[in-house]
C-alpha atoms as a PDB file:
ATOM      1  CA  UNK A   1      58.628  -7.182  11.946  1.00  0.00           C
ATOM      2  CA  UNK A   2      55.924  -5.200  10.520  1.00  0.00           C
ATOM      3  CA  UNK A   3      55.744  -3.661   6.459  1.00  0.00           C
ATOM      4  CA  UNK A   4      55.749  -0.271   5.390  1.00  0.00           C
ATOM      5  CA  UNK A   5      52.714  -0.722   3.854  1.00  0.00           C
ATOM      6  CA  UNK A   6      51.433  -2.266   7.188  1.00  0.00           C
ATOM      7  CA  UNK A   7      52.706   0.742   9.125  1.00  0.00           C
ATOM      8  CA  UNK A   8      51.297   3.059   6.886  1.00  0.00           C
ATOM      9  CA  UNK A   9      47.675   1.492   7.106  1.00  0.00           C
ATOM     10  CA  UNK A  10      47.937   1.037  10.785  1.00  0.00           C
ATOM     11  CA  UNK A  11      49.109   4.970  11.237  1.00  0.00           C
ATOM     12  CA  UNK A  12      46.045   6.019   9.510  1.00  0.00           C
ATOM     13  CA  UNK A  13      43.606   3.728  11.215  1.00  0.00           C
ATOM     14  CA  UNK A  14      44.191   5.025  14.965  1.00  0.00           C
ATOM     15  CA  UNK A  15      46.011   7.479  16.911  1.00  0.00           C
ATOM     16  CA  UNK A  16      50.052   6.965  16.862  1.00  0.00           C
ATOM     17  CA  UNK A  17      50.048   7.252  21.012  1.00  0.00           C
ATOM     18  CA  UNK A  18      48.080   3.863  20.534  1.00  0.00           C
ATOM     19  CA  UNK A  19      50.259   2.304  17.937  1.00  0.00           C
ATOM     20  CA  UNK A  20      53.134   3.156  20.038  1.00  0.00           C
ATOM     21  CA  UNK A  21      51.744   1.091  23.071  1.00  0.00           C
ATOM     22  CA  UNK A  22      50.947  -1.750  21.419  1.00  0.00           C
ATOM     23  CA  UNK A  23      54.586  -2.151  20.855  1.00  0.00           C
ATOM     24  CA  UNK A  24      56.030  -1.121  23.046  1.00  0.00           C
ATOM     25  CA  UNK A  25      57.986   1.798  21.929  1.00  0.00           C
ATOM     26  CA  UNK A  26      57.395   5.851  22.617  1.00  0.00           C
ATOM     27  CA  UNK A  27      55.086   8.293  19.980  1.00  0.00           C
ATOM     28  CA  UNK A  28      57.884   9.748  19.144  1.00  0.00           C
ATOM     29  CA  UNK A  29      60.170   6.592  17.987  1.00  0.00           C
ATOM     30  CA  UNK A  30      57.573   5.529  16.158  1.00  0.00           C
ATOM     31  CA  UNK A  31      57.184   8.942  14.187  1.00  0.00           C
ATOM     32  CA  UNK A  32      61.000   8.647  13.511  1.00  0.00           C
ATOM     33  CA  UNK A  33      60.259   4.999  12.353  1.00  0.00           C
ATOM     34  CA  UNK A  34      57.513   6.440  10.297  1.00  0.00           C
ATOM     35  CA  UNK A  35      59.669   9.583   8.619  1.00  0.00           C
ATOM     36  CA  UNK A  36      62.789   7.184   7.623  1.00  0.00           C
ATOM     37  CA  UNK A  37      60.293   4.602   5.930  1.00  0.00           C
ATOM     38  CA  UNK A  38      58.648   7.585   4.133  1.00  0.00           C
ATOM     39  CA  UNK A  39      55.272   6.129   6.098  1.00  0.00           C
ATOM     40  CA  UNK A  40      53.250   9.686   5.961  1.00  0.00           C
ATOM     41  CA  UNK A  41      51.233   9.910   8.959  1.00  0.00           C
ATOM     42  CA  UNK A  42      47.670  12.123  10.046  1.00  0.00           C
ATOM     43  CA  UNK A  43      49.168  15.546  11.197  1.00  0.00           C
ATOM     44  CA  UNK A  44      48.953  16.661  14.340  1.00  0.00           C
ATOM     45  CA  UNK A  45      45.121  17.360  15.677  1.00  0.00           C
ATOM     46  CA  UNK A  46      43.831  15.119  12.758  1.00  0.00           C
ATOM     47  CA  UNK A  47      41.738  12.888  15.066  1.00  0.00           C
ATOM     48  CA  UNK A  48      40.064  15.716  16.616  1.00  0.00           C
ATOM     49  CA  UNK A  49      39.394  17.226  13.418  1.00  0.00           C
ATOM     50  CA  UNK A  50      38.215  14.023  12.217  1.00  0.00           C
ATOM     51  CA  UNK A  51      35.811  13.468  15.142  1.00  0.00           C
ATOM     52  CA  UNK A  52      33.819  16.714  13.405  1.00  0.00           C
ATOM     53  CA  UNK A  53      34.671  15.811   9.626  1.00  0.00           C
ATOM     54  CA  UNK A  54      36.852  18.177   8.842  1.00  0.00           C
ATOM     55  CA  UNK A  55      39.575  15.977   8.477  1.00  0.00           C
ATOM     56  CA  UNK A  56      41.791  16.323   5.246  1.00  0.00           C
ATOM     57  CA  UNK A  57      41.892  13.322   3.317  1.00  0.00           C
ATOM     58  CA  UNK A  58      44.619  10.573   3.569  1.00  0.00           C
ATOM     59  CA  UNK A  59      47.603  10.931   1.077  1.00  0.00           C
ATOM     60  CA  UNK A  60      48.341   7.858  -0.812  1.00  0.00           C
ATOM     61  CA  UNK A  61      51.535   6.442  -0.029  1.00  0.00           C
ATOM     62  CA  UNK A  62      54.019   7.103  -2.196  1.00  0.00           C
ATOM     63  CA  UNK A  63      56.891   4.830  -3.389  1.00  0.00           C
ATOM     64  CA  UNK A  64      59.632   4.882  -0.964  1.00  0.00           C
END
């Protein structure tokens, strides 16, 4: 079982697609996963904007 707080780091440190793999579930499960644990995650295009710094910044995570 992985922690919110684990979650949330993990979401921020790669794309979801890749998250998703590792265990085995789909993108969009794991988005669900993320929304229901109040685990904000980048939005949409946020790699590719990070790849030419223009990124917004990461939100801290809140309490849930």
């Amino acid at each position: 079982m992985i922690s919110r707080d684990e979650l949330y780091r993990l979401v921020w440190s790669e794309p979801m697609t890749k998250i998703a793999e590792r265990f085995e579930v789909s993108g969009s499960y794991l988005a669900r996963i993320c929304t229901l644990l109040n685990a904000p995650g980048p939005e949409r295009g946020y790699w590719a904007k990070l790849a030419h710094a223009n990124a917004p910044p990461q939100p801290p995570l809140q309490a849930p």
